[in-house]
Protein backbone atom coordinates (compact mmCIF):
# COMPACT_ATOMS: atom_id res chain seq x y z
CA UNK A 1 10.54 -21.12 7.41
CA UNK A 2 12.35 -17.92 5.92
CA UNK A 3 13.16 -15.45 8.39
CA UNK A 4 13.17 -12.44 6.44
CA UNK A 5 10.89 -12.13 3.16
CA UNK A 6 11.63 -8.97 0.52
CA UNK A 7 8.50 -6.97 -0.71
CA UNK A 8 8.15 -4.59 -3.48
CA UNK A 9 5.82 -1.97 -2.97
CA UNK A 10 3.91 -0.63 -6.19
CA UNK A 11 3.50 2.94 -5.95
CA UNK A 12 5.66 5.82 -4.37
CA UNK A 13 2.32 8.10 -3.96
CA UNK A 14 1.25 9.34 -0.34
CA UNK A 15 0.43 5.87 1.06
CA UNK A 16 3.40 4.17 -0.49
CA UNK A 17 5.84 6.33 0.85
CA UNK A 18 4.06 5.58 4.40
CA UNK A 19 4.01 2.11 3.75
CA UNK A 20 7.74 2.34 3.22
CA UNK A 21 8.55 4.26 6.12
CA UNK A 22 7.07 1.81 8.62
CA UNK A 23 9.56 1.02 10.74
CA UNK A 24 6.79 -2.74 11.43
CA UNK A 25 8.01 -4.25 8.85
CA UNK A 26 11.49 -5.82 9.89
CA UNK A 27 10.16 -6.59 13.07
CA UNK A 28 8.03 -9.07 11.46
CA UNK A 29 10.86 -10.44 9.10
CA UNK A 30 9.68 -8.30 6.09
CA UNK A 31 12.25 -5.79 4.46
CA UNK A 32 11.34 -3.66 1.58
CA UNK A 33 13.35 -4.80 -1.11
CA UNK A 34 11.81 -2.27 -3.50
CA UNK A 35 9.56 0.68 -4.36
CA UNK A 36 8.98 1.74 -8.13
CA UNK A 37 6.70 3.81 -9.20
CA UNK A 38 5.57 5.73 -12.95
CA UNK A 39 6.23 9.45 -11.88
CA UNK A 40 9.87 10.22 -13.13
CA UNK A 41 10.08 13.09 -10.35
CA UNK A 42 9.83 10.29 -7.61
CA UNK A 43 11.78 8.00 -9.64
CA UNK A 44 15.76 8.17 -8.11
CA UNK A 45 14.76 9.43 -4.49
CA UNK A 46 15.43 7.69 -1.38
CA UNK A 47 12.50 6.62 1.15
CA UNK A 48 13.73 4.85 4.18
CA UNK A 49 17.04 4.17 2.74
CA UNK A 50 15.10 2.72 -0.52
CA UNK A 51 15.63 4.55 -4.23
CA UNK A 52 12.63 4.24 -5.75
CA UNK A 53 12.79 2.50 -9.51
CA UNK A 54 11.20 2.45 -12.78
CA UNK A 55 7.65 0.87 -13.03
CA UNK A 56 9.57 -0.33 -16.23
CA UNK A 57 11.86 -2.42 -14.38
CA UNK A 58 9.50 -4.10 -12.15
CA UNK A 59 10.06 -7.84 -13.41
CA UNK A 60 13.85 -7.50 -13.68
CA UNK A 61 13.61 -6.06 -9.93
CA UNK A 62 11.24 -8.94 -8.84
CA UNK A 63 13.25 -11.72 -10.46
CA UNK A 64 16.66 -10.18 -9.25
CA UNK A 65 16.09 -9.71 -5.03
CA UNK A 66 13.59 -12.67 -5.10
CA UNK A 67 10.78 -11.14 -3.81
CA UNK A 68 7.63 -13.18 -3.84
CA UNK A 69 5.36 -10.32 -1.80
CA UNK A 70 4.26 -7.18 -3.74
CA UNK A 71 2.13 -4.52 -2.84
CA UNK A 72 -0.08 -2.07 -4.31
CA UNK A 73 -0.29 1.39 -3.44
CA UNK A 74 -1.65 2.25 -6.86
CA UNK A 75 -4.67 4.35 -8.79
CA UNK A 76 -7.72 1.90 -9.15
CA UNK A 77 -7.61 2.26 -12.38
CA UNK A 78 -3.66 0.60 -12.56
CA UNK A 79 -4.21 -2.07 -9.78
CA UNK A 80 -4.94 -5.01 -12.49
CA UNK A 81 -2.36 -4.37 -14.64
CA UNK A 82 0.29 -4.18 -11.81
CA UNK A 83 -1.24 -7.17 -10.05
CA UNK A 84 -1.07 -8.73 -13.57
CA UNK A 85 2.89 -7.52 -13.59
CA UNK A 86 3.52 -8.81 -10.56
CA UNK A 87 2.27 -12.42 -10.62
CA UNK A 88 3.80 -12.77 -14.54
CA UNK A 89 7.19 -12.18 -12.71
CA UNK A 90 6.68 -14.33 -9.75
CA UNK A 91 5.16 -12.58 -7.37
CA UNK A 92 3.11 -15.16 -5.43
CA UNK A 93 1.24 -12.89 -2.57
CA UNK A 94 -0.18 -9.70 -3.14
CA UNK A 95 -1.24 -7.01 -0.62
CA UNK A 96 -3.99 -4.22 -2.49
CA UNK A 97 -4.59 -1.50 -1.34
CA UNK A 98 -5.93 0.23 -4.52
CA UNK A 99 -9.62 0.74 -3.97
CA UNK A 100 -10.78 -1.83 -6.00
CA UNK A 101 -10.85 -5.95 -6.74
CA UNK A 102 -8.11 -7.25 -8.64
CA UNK A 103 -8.55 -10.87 -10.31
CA UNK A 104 -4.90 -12.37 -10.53
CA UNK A 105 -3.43 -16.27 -10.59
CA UNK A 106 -1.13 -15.09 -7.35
CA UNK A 107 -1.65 -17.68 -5.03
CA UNK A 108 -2.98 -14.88 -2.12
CA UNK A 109 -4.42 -11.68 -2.74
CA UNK A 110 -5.22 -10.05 0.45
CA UNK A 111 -7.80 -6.40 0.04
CA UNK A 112 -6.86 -3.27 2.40
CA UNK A 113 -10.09 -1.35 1.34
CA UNK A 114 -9.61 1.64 4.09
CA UNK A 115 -12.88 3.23 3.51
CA UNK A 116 -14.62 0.06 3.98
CA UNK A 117 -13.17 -0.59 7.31
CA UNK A 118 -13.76 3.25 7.88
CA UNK A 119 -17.16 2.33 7.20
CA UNK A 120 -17.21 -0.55 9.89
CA UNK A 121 -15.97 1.40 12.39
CA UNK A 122 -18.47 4.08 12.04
CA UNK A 123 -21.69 1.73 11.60
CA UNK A 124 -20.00 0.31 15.18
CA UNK A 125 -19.88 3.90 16.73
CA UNK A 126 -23.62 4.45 15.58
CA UNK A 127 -24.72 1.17 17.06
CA UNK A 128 -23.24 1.64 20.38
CA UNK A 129 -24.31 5.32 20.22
CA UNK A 130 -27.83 4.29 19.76
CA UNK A 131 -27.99 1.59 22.04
């Protein structure tokens, strides 16, 4: 078993810049090998010691640092077509957290839908309330 396994995160946006900064990560053998992102103003900065890249050079990126874990932090409406990006350069295990369902020959795609497990959490509180 690896003890350290590079991810590319998919979107430099609010929740990929938090995603970046969690310091969780490395603790659990994960490092973020790479951020790119679309928006040529967030293109060149730094987050946590990371310069975000060109959405353009995502395959190269993938291929070069070996990184078989990618996540996206995307707009619904781009989630496919970077899950689709991802897996054609290697990318065997995704982590989405664009709001939507991606269909993809990765061998794992795992969903972070946050306002469905906001949901949950509230139907809980209501339950107990009412009880």
């Amino acid at each position: 078993i690896r003890d350290r396994f590079p991810i590319v995160i998919v979107g430099a946006g609010n929740l990929g810049r938090a995603l970046a900064n969690y310091r969780g990560f490395s603790e659990w053998g994960f490092s973020v090998a790479a951020i790119v992102d679309v928006d040529a103003r967030r293109i060149g900065s730094t987050i946590s010691g990371t310069t975000v890249e060109a959405l353009s050079e995502l395959e190269g990126v993938v291929r070069q640092r070996d990184i078989e874990i990618g996540i996206i932090a995307t707009p619904s409406d781009q989630a496919q077509s970077v899950g689709d990006r991802l897996t054609a350069a290697g990318v065997r295990s995704i982590l989405n957290f664009a709001p939507t369902v991606i269909d993809v020959d990765a061998s794992e795609v795992r969903v972070v839908d946050l306002s469905t497990e906001l949901q949950i959490l509230a139907y809980h509180l209501q339950e107990r309330a009412e009880a």
